[in-house]
Protein backbone atom coordinates (compact mmCIF):
# COMPACT_ATOMS: atom_id res chain seq x y z
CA UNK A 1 0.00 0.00 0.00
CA UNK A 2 1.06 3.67 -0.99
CA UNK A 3 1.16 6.26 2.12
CA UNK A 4 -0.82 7.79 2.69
CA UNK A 5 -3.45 5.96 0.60
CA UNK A 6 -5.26 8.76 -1.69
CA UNK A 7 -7.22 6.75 -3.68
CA UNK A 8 -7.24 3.19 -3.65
CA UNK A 9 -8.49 1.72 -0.31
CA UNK A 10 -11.47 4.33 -0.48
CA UNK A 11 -12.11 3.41 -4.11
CA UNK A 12 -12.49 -0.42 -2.86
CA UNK A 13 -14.98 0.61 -0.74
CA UNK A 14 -16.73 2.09 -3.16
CA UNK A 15 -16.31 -0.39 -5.48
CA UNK A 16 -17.67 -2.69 -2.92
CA UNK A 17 -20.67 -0.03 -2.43
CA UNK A 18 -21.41 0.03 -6.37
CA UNK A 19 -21.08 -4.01 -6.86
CA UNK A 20 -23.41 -4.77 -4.04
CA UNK A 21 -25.86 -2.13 -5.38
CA UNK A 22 -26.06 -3.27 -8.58
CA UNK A 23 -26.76 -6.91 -7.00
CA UNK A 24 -29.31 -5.35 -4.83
CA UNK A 25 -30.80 -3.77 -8.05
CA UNK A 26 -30.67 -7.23 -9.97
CA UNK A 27 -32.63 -9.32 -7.46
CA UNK A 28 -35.26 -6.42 -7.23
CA UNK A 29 -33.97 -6.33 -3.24
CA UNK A 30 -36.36 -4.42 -1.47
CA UNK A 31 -33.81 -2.34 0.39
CA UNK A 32 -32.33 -1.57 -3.02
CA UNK A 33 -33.70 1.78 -3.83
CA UNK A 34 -32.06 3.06 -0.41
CA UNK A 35 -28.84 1.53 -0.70
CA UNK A 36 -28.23 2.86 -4.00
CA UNK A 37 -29.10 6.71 -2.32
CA UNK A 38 -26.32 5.46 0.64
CA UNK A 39 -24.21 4.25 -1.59
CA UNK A 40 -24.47 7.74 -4.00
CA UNK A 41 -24.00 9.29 -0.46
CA UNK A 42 -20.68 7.85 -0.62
CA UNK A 43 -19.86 8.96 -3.79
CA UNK A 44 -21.02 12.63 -3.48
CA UNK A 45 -18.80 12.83 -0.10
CA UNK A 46 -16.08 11.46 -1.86
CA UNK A 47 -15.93 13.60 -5.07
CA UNK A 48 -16.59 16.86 -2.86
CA UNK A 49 -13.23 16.08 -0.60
CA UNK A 50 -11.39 15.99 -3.76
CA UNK A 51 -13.14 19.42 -5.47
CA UNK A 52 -12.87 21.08 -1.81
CA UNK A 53 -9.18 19.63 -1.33
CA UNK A 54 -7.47 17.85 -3.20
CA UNK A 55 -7.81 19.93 -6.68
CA UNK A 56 -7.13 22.99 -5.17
CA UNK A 57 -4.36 21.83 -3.75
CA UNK A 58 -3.00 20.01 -6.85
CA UNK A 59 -3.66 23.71 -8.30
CA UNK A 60 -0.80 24.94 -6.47
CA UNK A 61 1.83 23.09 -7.77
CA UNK A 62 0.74 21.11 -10.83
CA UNK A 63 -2.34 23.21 -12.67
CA UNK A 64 -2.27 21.04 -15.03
CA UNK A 65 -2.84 17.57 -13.30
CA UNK A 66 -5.82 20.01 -11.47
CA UNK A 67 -7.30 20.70 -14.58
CA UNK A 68 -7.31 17.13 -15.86
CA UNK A 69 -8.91 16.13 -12.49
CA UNK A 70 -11.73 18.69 -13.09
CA UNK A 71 -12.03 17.40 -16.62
CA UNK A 72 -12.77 14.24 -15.31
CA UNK A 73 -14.92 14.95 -12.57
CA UNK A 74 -17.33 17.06 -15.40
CA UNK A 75 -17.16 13.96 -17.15
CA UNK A 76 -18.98 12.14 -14.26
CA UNK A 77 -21.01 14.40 -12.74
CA UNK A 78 -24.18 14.55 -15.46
CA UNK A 79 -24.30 10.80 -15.14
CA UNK A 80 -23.93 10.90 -10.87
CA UNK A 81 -26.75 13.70 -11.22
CA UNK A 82 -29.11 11.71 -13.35
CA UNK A 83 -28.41 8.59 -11.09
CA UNK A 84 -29.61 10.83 -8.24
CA UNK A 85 -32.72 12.19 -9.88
CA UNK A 86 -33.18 8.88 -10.79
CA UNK A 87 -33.02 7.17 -7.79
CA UNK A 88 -35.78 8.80 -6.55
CA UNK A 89 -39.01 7.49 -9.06
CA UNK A 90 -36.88 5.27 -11.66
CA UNK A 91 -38.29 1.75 -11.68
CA UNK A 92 -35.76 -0.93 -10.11
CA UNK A 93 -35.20 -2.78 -14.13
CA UNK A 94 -34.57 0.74 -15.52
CA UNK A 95 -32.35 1.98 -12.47
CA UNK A 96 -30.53 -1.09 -13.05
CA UNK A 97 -29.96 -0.51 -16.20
CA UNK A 98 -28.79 3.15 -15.51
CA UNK A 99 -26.46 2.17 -12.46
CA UNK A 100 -24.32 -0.20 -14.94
CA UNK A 101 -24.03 2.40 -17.43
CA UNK A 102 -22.77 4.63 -14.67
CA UNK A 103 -20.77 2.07 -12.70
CA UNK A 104 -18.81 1.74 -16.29
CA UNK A 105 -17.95 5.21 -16.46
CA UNK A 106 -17.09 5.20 -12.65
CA UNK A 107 -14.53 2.38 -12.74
CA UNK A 108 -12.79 4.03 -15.59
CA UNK A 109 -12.75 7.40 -13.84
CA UNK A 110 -11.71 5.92 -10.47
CA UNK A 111 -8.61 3.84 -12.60
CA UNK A 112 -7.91 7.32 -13.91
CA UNK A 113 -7.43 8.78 -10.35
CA UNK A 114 -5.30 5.37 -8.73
CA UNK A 115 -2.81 5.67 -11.61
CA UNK A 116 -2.50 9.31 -13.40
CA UNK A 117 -3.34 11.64 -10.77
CA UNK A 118 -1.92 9.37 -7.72
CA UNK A 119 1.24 9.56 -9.34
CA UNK A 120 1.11 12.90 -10.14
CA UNK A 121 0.26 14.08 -6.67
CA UNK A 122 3.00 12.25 -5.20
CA UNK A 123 5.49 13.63 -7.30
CA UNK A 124 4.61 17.10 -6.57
CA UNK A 125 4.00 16.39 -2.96
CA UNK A 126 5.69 15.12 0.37
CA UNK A 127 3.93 12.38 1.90
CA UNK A 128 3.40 15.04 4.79
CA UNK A 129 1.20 16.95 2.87
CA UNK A 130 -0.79 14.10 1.38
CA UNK A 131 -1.30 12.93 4.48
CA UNK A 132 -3.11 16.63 5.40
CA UNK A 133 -5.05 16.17 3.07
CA UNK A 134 -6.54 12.81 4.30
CA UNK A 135 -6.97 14.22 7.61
CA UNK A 136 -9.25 17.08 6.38
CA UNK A 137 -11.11 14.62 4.47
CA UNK A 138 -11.73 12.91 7.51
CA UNK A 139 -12.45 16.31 9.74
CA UNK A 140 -15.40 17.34 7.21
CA UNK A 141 -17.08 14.16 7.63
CA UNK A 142 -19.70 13.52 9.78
CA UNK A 143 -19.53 11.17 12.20
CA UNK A 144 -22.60 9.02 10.58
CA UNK A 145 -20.96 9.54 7.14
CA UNK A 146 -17.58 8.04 8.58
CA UNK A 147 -18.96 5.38 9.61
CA UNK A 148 -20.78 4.74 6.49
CA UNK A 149 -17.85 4.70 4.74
CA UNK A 150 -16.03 3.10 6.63
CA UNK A 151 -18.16 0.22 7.00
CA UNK A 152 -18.00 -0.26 2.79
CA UNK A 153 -14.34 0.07 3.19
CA UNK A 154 -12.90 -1.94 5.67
CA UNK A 155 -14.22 -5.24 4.42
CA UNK A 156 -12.30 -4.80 1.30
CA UNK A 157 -8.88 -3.68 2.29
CA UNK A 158 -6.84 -5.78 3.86
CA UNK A 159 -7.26 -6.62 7.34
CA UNK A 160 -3.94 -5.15 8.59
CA UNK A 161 -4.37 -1.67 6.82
CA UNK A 162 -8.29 -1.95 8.17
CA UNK A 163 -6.87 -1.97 11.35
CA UNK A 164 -4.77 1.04 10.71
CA UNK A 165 -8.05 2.87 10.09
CA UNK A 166 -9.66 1.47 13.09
CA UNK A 167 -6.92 2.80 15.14
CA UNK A 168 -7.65 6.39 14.29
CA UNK A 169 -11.24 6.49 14.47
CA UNK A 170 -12.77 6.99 18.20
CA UNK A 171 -13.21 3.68 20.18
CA UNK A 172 -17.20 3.69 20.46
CA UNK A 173 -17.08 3.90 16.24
CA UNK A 174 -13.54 1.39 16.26
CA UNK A 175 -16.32 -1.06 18.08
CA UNK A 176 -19.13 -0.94 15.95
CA UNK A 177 -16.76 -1.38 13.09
CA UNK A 178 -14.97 -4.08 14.31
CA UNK A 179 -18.15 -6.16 14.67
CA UNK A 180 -19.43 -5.23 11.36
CA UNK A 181 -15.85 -6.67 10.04
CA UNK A 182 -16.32 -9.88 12.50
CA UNK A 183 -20.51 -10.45 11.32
């Protein structure tokens, strides 16, 4: 694992999020209409750290990376916003239907970030400063939200680096979270 991690173990979550959704979706689940909204949740959260943080940060030092990473995020945002309108009235063989078209764009856009702009971040920053940029993430998320998130993540990292997590979160949340990675 890189360190800090910018893209990769929260992208398995999500990845995790998306495949289980689109199960969910498949089967006609009844809870499947509300984990697709949780699991946009995600998503939103996700793309806002990196519009509130990470770009303008990358903006300081490589423009250019910055501007390819709003590029991209353009890119996916009309097909996140129809998702979301979507989600709200679509029927569950349509939304289906709409959630794999998206979930294709998604995994190319999320291999764009773990190899082109991972690498370009790191060059033009010190591990230090990555690392800030984690923790800021992780100060404009809510509680709930953390947890959330968490809970898609840590069942598909490792073990070892989902204890690294677990280690920094507070121990009421580190509990609830372990038993979720022990059901």
């Amino acid at each position: 694992m890189k360190t800090p991690d910018l893209f990769v173990n929260v992208h398995k979550g999500i990845r995790r999020a998306l495949f289980e959704t689109i199960g969910a979706l498949s089967r006609g689940a009844p809870d499947a209409r509300s984990l697709l909204k949780t699991t946009l949740r995600f998503l939103e959260h996700h793309g806002a750290n990196e519009d509130v943080l990470l770009i303008p940060l990358a903006r300081t030092r490589v423009p250019e990376l910055a501007a390819r990473m709003e590029r991209a995020h353009e890119r996916i945002t009309p097909l996140f916003t129809e998702l979301q309108r979507a989600s709200e009235s679509m029927g569950l063989d349509e939304l289906f239907t709409l959630t794999n078209g998206f979930l294709a764009a998604y995994l190319q856009h999320m291999h764009e970030e773990e190899t082109a702009f991972d690498s370009g971040l790191r060059a033009a920053f010190s591990a230090e400063e990555l690392s800030a940029f984690g923790m800021k993430s992780a100060q404009r998320t809510q509680p709930a939200d953390q947890l959330m998130m968490l809970g898609w993540m840590l069942p598909a990292i490792p073990r070892d680096q989902a204890e690294v997590f677990l280690n920094r979160v507070p121990p009421e949340a580190a509990a609830t979270l372990r038993r979720q990675l022990n059901d």
